[in-house]
PDB file of N, CA and C in Angstrom:
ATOM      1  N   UNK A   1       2.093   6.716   4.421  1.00  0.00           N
ATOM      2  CA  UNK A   1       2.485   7.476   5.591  1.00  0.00           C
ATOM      3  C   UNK A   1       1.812   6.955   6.857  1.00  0.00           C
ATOM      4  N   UNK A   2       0.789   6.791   6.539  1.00  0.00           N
ATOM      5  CA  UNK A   2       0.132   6.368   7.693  1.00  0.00           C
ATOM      6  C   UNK A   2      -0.103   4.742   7.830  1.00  0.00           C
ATOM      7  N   UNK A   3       0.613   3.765   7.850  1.00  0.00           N
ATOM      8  CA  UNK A   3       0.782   2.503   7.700  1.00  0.00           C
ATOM      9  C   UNK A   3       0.062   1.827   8.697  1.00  0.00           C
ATOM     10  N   UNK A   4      -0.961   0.903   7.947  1.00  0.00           N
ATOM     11  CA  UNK A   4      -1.639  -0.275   9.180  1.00  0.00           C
ATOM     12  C   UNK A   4      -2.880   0.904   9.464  1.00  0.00           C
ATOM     13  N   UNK A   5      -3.299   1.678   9.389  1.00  0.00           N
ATOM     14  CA  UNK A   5      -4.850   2.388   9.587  1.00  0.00           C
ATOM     15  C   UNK A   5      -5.728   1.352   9.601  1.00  0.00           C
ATOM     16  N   UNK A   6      -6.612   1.756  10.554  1.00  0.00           N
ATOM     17  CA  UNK A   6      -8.114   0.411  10.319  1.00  0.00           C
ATOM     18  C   UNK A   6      -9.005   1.132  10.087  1.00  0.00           C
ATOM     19  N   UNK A   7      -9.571   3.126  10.040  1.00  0.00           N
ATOM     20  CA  UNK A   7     -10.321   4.073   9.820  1.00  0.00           C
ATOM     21  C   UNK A   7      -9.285   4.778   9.401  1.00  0.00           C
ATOM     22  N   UNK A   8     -10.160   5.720   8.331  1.00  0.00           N
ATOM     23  CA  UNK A   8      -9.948   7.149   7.653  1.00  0.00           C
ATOM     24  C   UNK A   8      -9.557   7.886   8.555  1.00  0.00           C
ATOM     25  N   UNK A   9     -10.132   7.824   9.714  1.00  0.00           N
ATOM     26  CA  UNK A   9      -9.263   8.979  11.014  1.00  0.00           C
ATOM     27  C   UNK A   9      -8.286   8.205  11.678  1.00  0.00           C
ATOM     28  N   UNK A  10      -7.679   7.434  12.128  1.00  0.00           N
ATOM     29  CA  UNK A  10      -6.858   6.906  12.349  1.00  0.00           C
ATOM     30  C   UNK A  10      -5.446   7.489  11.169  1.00  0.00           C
ATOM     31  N   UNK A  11      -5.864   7.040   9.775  1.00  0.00           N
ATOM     32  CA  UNK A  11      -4.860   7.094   8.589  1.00  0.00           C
ATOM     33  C   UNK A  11      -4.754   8.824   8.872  1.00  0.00           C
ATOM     34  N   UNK A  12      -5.980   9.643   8.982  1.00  0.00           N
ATOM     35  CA  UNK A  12      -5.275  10.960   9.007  1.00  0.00           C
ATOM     36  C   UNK A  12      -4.767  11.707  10.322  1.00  0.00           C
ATOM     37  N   UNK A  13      -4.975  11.364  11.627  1.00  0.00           N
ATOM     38  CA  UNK A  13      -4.421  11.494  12.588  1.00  0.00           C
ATOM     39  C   UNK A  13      -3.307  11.144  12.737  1.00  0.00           C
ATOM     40  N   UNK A  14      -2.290  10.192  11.760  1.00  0.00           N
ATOM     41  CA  UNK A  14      -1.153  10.123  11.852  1.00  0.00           C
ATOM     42  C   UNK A  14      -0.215  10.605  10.919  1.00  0.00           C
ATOM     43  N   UNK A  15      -0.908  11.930  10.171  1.00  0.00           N
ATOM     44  CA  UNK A  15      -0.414  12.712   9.292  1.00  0.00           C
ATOM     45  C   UNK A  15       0.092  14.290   9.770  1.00  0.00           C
ATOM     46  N   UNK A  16       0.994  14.492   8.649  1.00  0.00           N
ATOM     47  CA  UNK A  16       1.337  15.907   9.032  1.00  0.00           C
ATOM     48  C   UNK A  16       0.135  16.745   8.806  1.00  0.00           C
ATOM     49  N   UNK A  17      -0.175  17.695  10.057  1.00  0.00           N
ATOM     50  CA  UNK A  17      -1.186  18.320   9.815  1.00  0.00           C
ATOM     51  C   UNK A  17      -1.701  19.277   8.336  1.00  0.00           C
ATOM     52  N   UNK A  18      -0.680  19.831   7.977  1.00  0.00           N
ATOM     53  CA  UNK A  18      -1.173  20.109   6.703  1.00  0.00           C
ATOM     54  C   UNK A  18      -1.440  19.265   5.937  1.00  0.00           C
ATOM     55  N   UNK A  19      -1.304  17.974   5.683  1.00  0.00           N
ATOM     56  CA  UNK A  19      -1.686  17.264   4.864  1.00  0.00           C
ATOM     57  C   UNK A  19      -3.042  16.129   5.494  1.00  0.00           C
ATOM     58  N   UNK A  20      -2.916  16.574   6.469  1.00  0.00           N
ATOM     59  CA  UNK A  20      -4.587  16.222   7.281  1.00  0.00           C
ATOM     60  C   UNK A  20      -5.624  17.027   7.071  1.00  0.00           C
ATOM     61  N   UNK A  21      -5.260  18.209   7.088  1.00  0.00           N
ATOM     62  CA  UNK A  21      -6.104  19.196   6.317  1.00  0.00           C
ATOM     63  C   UNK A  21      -6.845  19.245   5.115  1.00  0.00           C
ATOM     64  N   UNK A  22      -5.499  19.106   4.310  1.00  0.00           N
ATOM     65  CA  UNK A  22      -6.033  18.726   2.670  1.00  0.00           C
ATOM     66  C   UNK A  22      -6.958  17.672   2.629  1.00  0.00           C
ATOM     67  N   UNK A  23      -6.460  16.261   3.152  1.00  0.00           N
ATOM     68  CA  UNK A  23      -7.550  15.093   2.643  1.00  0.00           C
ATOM     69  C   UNK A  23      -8.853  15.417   3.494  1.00  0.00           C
ATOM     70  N   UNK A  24      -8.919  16.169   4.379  1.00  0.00           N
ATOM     71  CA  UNK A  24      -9.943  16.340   5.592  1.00  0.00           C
ATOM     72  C   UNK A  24     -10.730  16.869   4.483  1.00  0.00           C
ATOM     73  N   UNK A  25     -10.121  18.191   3.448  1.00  0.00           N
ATOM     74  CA  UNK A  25     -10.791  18.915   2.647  1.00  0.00           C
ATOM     75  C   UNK A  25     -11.617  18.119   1.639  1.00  0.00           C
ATOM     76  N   UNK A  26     -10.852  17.078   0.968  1.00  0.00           N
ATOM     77  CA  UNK A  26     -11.215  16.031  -0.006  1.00  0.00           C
ATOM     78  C   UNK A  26     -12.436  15.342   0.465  1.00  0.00           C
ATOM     79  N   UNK A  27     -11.938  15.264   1.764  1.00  0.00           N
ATOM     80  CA  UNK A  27     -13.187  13.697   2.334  1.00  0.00           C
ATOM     81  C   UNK A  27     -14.186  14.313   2.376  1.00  0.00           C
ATOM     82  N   UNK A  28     -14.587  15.765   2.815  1.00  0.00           N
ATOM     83  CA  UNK A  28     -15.580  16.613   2.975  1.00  0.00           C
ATOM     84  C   UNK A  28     -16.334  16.758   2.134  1.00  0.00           C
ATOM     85  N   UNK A  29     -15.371  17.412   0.665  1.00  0.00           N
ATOM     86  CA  UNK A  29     -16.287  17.624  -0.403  1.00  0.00           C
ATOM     87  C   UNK A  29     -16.928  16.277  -1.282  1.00  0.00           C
ATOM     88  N   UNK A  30     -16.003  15.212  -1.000  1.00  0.00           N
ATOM     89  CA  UNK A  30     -17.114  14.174  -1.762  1.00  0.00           C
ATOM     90  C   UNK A  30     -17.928  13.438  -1.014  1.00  0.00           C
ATOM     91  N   UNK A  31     -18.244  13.821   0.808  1.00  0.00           N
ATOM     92  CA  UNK A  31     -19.154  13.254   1.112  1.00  0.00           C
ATOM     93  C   UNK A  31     -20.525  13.961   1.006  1.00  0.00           C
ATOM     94  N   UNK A  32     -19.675  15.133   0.964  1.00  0.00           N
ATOM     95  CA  UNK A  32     -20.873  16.593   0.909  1.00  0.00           C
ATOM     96  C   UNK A  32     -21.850  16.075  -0.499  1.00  0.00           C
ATOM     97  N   UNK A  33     -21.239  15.864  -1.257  1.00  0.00           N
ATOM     98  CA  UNK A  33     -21.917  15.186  -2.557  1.00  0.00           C
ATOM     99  C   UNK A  33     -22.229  14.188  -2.618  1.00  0.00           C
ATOM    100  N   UNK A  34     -21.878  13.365  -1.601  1.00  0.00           N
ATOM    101  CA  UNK A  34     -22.466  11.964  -1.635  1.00  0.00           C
ATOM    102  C   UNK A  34     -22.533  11.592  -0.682  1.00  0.00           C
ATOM    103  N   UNK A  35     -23.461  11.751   0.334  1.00  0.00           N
ATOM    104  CA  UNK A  35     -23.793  11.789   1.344  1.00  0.00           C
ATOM    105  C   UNK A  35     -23.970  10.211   2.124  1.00  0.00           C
ATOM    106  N   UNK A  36     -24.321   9.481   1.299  1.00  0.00           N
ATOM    107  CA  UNK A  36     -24.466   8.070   1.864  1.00  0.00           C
ATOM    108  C   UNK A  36     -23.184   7.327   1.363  1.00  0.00           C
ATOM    109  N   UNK A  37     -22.442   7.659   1.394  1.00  0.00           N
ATOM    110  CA  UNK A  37     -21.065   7.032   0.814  1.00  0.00           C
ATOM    111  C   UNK A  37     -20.423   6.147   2.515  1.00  0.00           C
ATOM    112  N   UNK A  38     -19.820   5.016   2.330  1.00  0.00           N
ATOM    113  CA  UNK A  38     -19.655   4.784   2.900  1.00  0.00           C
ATOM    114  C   UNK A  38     -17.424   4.831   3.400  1.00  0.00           C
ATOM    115  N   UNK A  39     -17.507   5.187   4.164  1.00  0.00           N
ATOM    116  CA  UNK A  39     -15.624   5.355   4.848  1.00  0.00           C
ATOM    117  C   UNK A  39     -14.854   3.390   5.134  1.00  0.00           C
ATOM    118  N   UNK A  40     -13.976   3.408   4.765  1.00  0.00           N
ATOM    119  CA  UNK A  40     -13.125   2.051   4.877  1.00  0.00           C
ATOM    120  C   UNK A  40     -12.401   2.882   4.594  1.00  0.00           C
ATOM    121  N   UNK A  41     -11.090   1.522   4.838  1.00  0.00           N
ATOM    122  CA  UNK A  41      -9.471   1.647   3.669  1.00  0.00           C
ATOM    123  C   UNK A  41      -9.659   0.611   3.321  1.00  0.00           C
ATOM    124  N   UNK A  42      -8.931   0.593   2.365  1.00  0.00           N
ATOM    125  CA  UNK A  42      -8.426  -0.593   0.960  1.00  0.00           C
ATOM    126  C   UNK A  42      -7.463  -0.195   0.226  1.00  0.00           C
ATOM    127  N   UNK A  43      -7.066  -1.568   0.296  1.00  0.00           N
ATOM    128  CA  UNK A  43      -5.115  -1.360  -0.048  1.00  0.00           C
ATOM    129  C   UNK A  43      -4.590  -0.183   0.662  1.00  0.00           C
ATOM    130  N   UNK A  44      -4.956   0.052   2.069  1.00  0.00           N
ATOM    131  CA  UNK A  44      -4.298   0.737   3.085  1.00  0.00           C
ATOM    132  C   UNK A  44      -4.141   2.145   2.665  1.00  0.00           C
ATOM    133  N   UNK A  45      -5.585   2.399   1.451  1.00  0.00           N
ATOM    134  CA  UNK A  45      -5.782   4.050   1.455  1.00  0.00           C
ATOM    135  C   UNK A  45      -7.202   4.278   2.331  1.00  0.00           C
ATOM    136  N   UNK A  46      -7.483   5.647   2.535  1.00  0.00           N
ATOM    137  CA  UNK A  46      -8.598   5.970   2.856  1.00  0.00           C
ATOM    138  C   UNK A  46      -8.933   5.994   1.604  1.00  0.00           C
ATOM    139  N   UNK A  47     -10.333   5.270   2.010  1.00  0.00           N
ATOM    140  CA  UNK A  47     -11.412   5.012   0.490  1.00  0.00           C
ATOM    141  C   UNK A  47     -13.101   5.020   0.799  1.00  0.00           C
ATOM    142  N   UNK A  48     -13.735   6.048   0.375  1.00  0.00           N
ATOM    143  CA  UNK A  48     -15.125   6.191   0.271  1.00  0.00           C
ATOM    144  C   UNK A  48     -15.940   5.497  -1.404  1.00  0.00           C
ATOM    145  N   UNK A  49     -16.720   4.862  -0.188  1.00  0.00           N
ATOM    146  CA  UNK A  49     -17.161   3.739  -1.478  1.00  0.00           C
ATOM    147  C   UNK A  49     -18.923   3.979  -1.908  1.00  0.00           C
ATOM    148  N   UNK A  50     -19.232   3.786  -2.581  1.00  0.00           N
ATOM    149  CA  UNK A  50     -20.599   4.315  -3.407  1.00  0.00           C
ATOM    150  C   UNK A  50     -21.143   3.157  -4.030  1.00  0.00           C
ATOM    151  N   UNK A  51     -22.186   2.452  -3.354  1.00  0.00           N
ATOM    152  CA  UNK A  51     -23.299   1.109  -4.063  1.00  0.00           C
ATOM    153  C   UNK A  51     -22.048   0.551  -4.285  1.00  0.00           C
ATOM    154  N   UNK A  52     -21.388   0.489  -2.673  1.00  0.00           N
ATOM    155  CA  UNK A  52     -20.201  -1.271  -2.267  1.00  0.00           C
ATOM    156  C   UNK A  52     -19.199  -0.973  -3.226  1.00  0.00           C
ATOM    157  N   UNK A  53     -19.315  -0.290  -3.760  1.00  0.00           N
ATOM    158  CA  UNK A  53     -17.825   0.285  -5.295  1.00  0.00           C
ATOM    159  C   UNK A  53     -16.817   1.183  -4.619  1.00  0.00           C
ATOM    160  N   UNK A  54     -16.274   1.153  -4.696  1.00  0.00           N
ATOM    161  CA  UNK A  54     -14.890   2.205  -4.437  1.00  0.00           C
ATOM    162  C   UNK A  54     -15.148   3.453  -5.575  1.00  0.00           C
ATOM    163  N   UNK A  55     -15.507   4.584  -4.807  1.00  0.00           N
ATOM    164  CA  UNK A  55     -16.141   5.918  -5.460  1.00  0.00           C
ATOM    165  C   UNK A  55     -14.413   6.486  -5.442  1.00  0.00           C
ATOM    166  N   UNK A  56     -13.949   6.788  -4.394  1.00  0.00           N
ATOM    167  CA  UNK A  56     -12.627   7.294  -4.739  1.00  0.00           C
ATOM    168  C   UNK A  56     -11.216   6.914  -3.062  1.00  0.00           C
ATOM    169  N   UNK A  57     -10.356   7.106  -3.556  1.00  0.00           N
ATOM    170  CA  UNK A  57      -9.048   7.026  -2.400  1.00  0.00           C
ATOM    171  C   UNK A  57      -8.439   8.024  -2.471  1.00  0.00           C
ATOM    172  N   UNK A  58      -8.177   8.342  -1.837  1.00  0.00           N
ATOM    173  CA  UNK A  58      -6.916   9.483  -1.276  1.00  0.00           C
ATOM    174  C   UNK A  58      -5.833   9.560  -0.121  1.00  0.00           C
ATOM    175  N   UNK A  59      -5.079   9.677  -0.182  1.00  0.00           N
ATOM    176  CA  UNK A  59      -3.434   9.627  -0.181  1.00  0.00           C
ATOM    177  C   UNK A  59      -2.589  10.626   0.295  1.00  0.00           C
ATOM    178  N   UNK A  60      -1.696  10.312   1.027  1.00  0.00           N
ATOM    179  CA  UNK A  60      -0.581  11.238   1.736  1.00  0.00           C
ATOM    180  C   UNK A  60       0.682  10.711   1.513  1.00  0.00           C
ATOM    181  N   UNK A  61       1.625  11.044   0.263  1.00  0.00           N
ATOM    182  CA  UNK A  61       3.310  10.741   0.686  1.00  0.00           C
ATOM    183  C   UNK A  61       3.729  11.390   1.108  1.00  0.00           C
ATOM    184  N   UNK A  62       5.568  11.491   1.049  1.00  0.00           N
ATOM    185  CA  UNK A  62       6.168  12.745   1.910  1.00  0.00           C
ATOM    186  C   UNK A  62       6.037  13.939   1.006  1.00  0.00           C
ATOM    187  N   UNK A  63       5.994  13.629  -0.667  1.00  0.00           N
ATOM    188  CA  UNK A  63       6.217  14.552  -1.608  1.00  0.00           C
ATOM    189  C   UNK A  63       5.701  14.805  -2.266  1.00  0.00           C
ATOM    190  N   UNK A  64       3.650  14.319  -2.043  1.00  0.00           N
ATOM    191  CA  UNK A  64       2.757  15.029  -2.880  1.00  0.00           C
ATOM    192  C   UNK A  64       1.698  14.020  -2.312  1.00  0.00           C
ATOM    193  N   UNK A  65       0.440  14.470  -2.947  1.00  0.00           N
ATOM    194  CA  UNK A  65      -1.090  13.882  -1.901  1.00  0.00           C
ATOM    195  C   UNK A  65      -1.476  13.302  -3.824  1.00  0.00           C
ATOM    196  N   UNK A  66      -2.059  12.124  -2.964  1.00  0.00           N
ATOM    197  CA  UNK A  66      -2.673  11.469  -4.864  1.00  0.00           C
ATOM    198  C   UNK A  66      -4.630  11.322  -4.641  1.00  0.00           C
ATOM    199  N   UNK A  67      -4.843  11.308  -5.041  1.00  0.00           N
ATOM    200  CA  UNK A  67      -6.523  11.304  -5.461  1.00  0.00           C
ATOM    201  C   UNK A  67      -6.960  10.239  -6.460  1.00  0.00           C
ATOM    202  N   UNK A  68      -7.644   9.374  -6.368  1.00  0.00           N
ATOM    203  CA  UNK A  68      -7.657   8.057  -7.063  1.00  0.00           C
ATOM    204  C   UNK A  68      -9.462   8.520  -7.229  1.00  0.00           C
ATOM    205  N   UNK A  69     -10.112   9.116  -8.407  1.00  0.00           N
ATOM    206  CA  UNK A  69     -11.225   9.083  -8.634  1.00  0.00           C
ATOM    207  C   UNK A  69     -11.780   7.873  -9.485  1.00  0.00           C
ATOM    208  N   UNK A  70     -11.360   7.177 -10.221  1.00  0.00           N
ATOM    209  CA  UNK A  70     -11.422   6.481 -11.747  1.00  0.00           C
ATOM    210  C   UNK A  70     -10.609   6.491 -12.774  1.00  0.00           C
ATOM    211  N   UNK A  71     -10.515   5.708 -13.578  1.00  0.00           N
ATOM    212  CA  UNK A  71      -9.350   5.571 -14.725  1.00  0.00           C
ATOM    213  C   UNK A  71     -10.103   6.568 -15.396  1.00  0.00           C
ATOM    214  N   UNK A  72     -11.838   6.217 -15.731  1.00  0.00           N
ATOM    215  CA  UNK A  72     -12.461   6.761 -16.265  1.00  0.00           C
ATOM    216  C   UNK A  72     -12.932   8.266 -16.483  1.00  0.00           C
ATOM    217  N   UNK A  73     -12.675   8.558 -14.954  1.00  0.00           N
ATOM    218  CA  UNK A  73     -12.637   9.778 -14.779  1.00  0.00           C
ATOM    219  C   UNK A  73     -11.491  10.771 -15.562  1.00  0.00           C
ATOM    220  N   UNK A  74     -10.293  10.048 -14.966  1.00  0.00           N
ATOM    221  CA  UNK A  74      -9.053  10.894 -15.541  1.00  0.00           C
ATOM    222  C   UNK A  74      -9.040  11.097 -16.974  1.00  0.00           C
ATOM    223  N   UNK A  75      -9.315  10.295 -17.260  1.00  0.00           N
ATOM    224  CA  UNK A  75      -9.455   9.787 -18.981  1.00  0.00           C
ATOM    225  C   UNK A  75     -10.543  11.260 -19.478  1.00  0.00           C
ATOM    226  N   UNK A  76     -11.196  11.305 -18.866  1.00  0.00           N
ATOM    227  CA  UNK A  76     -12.696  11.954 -19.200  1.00  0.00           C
ATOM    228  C   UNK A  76     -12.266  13.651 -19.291  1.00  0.00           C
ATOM    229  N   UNK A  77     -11.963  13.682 -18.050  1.00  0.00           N
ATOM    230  CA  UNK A  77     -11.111  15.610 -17.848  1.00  0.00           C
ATOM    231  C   UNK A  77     -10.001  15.420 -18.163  1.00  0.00           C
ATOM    232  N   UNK A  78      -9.321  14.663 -19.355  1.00  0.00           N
ATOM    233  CA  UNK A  78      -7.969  14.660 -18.596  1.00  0.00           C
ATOM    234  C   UNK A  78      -7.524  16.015 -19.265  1.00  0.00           C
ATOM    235  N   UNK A  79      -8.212  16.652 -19.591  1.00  0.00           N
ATOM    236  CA  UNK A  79      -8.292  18.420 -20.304  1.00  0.00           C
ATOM    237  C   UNK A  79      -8.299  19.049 -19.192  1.00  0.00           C
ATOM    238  N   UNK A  80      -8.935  19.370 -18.137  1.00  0.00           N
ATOM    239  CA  UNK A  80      -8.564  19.093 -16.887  1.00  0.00           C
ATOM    240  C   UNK A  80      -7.376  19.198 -15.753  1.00  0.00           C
ATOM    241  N   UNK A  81      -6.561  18.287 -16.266  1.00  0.00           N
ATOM    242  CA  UNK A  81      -6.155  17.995 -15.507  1.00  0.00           C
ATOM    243  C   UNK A  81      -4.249  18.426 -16.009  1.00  0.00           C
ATOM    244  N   UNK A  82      -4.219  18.922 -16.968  1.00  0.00           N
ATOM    245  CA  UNK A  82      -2.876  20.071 -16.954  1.00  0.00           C
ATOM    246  C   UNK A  82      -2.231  20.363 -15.601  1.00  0.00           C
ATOM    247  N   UNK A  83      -1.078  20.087 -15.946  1.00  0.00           N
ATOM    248  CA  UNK A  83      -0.369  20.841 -14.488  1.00  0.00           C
ATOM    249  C   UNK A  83      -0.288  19.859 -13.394  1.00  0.00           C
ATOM    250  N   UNK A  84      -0.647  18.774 -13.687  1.00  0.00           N
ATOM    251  CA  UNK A  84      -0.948  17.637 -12.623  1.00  0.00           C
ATOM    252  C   UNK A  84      -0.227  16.339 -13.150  1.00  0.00           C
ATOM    253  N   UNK A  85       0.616  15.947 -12.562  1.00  0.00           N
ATOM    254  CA  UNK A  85       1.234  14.836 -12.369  1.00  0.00           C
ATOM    255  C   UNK A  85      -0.263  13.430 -12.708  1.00  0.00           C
ATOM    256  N   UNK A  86      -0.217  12.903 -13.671  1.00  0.00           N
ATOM    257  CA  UNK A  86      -1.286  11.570 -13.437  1.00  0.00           C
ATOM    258  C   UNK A  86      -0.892  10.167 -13.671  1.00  0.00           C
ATOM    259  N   UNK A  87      -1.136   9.701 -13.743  1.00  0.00           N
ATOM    260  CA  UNK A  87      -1.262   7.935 -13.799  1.00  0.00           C
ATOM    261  C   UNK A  87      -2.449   7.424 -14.421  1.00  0.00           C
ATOM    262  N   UNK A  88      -2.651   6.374 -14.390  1.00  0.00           N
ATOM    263  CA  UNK A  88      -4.270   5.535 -14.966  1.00  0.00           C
ATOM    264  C   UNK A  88      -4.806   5.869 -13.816  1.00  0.00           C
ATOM    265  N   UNK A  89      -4.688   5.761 -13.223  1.00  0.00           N
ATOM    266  CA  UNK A  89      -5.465   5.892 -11.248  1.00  0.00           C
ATOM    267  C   UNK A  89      -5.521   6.730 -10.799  1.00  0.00           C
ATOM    268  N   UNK A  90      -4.134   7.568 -10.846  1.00  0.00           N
ATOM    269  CA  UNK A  90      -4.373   8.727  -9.535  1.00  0.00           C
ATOM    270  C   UNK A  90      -3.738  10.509 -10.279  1.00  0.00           C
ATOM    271  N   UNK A  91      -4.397  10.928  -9.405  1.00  0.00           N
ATOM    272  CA  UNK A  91      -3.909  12.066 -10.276  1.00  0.00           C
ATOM    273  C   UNK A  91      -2.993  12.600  -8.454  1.00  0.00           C
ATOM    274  N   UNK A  92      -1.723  13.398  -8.899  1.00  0.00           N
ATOM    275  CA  UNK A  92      -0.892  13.441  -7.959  1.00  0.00           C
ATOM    276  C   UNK A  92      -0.713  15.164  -7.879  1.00  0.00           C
ATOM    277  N   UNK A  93      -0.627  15.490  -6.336  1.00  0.00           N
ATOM    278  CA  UNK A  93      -0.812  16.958  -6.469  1.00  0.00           C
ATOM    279  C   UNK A  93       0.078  17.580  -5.485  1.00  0.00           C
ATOM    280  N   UNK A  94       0.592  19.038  -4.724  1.00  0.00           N
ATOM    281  CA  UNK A  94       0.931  19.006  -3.856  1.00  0.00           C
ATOM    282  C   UNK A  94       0.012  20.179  -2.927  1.00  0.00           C
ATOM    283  N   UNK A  95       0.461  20.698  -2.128  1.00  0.00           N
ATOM    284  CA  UNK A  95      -0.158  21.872  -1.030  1.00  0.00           C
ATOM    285  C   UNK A  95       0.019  22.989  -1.448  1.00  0.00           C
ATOM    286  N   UNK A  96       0.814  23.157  -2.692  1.00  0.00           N
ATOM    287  CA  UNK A  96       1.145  23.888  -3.323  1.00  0.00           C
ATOM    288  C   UNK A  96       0.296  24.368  -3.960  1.00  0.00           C
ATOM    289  N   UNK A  97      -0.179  23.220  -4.902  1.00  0.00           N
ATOM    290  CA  UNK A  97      -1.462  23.327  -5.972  1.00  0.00           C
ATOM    291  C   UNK A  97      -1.840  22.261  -5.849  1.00  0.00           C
ATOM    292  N   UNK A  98      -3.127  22.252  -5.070  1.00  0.00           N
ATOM    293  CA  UNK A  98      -4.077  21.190  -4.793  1.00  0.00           C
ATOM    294  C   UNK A  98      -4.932  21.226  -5.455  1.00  0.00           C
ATOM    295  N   UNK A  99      -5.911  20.819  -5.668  1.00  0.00           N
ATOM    296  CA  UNK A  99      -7.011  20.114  -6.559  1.00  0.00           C
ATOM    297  C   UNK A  99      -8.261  21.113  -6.464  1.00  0.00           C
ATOM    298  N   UNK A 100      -8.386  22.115  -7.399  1.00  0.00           N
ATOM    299  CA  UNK A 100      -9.838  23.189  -6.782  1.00  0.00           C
ATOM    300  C   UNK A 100     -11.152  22.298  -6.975  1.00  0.00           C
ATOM    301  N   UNK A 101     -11.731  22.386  -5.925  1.00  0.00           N
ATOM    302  CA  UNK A 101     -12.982  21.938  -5.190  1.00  0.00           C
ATOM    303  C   UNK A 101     -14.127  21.606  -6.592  1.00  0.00           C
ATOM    304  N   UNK A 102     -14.064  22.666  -7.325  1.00  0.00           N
ATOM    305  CA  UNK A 102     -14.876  21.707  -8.718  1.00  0.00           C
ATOM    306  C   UNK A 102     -14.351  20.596  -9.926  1.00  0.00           C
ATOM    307  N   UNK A 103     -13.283  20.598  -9.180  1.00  0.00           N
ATOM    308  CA  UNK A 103     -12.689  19.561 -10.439  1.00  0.00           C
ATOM    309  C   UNK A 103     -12.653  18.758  -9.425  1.00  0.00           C
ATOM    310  N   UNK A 104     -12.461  17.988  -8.082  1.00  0.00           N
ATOM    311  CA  UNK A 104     -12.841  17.169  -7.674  1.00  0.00           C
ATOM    312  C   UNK A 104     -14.087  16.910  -7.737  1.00  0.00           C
ATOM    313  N   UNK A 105     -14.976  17.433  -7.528  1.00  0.00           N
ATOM    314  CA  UNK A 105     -16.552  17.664  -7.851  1.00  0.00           C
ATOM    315  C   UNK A 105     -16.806  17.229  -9.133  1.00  0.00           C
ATOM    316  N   UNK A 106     -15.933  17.221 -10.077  1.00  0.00           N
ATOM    317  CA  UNK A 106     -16.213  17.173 -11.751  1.00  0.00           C
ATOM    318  C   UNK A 106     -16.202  15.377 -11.820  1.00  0.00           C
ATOM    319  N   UNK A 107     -14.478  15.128 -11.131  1.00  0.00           N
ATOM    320  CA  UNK A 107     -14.400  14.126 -11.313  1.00  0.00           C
ATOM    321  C   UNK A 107     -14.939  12.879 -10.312  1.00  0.00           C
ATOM    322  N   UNK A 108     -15.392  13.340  -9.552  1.00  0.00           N
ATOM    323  CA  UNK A 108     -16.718  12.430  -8.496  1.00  0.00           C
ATOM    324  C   UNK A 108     -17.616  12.504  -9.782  1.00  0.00           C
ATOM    325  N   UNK A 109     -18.966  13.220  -9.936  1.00  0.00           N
ATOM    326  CA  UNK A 109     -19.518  13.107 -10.489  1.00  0.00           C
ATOM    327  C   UNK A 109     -19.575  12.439 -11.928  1.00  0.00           C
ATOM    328  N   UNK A 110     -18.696  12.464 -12.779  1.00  0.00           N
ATOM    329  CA  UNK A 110     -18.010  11.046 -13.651  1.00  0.00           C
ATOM    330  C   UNK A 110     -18.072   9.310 -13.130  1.00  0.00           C
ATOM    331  N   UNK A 111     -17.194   9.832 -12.134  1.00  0.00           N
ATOM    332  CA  UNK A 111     -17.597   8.080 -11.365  1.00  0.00           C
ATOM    333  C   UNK A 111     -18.888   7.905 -11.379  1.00  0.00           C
ATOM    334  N   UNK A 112     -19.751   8.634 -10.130  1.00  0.00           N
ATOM    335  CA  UNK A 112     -20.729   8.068 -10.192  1.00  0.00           C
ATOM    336  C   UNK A 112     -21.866   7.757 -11.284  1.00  0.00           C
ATOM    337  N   UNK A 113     -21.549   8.618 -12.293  1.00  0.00           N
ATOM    338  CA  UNK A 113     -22.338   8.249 -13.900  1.00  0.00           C
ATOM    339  C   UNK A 113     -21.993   6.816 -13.318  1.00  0.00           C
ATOM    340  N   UNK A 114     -20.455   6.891 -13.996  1.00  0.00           N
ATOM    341  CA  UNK A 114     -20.562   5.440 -14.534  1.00  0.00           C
ATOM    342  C   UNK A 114     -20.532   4.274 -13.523  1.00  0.00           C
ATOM    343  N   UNK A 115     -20.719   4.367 -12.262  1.00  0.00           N
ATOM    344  CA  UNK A 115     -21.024   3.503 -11.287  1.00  0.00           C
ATOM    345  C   UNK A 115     -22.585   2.900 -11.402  1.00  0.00           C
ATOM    346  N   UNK A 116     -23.446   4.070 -11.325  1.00  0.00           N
ATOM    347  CA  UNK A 116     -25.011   4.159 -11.544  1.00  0.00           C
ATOM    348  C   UNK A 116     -25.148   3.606 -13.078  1.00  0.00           C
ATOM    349  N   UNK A 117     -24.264   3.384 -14.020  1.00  0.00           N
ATOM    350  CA  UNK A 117     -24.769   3.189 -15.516  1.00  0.00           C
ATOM    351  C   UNK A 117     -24.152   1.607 -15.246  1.00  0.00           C
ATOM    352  N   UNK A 118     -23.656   0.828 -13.850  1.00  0.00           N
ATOM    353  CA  UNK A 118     -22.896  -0.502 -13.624  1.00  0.00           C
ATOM    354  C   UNK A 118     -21.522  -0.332 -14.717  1.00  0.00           C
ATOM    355  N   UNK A 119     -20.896   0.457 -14.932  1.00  0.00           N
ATOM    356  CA  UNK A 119     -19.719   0.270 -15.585  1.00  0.00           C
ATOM    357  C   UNK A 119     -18.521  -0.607 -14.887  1.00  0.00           C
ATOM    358  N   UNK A 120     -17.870  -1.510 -15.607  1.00  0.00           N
ATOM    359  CA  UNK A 120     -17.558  -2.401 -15.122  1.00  0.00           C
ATOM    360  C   UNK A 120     -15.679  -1.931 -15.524  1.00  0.00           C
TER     361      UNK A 120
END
């Protein structure tokens, strides 16, 4: 949606506000938890990255918001993650039923295990 972004605010300033909202919500809670994380895009998502790694991306189409925590992650809750559209990568959601704040929390904290354990 937001095509060609060079910052995370850029990519969400050219979103529909409700869905600026949501990732605003996302970006919040996993910086809130990870405080030294650093903001880029890659592959033209907003992406917060953790010890130079890509910790997670998140996403705006016209017809649902995706969340890219880890393969590993998904794999891990994917008990979890009922009711949710997923992939190896991303788990896909809408405004409808977005992602409650501890299961993003669940699945951050997964990554970073296995970021901190060098999982490759």
């Amino acid at each position: 949606m937001a095509d060609k972004a060079k910052s995370i605010d850029e990519y969400l300033s050219a979103l529909d506000p409700a869905y600026r909202a949501e990732l605003e919500r996302i970006r919040a809670l996993v910086t809130e938890l990870v405080p030294d994380t650093e903001e880029t895009i890659s592959y033209g998502m907003p992406t917060l990255k953790y010890k130079n790694r890509a910790l997670v991306y998140f996403t705006a189409s016209k017809k649902h918001l995706s969340f890219y925590p880890s393969s590993w992650a998904i794999d891990e809750l994917k008990d979890q993650l009922e009711g949710y559209k997923t992939t190896e990568h991303a788990i896909q959601y809408t405004l409808d039923k977005p992602l409650p704040s501890r299961l993003v929390e669940a699945l951050v904290r997964v990554h970073i295990r296995d970021i901190d354990a060098n999982r490759q």
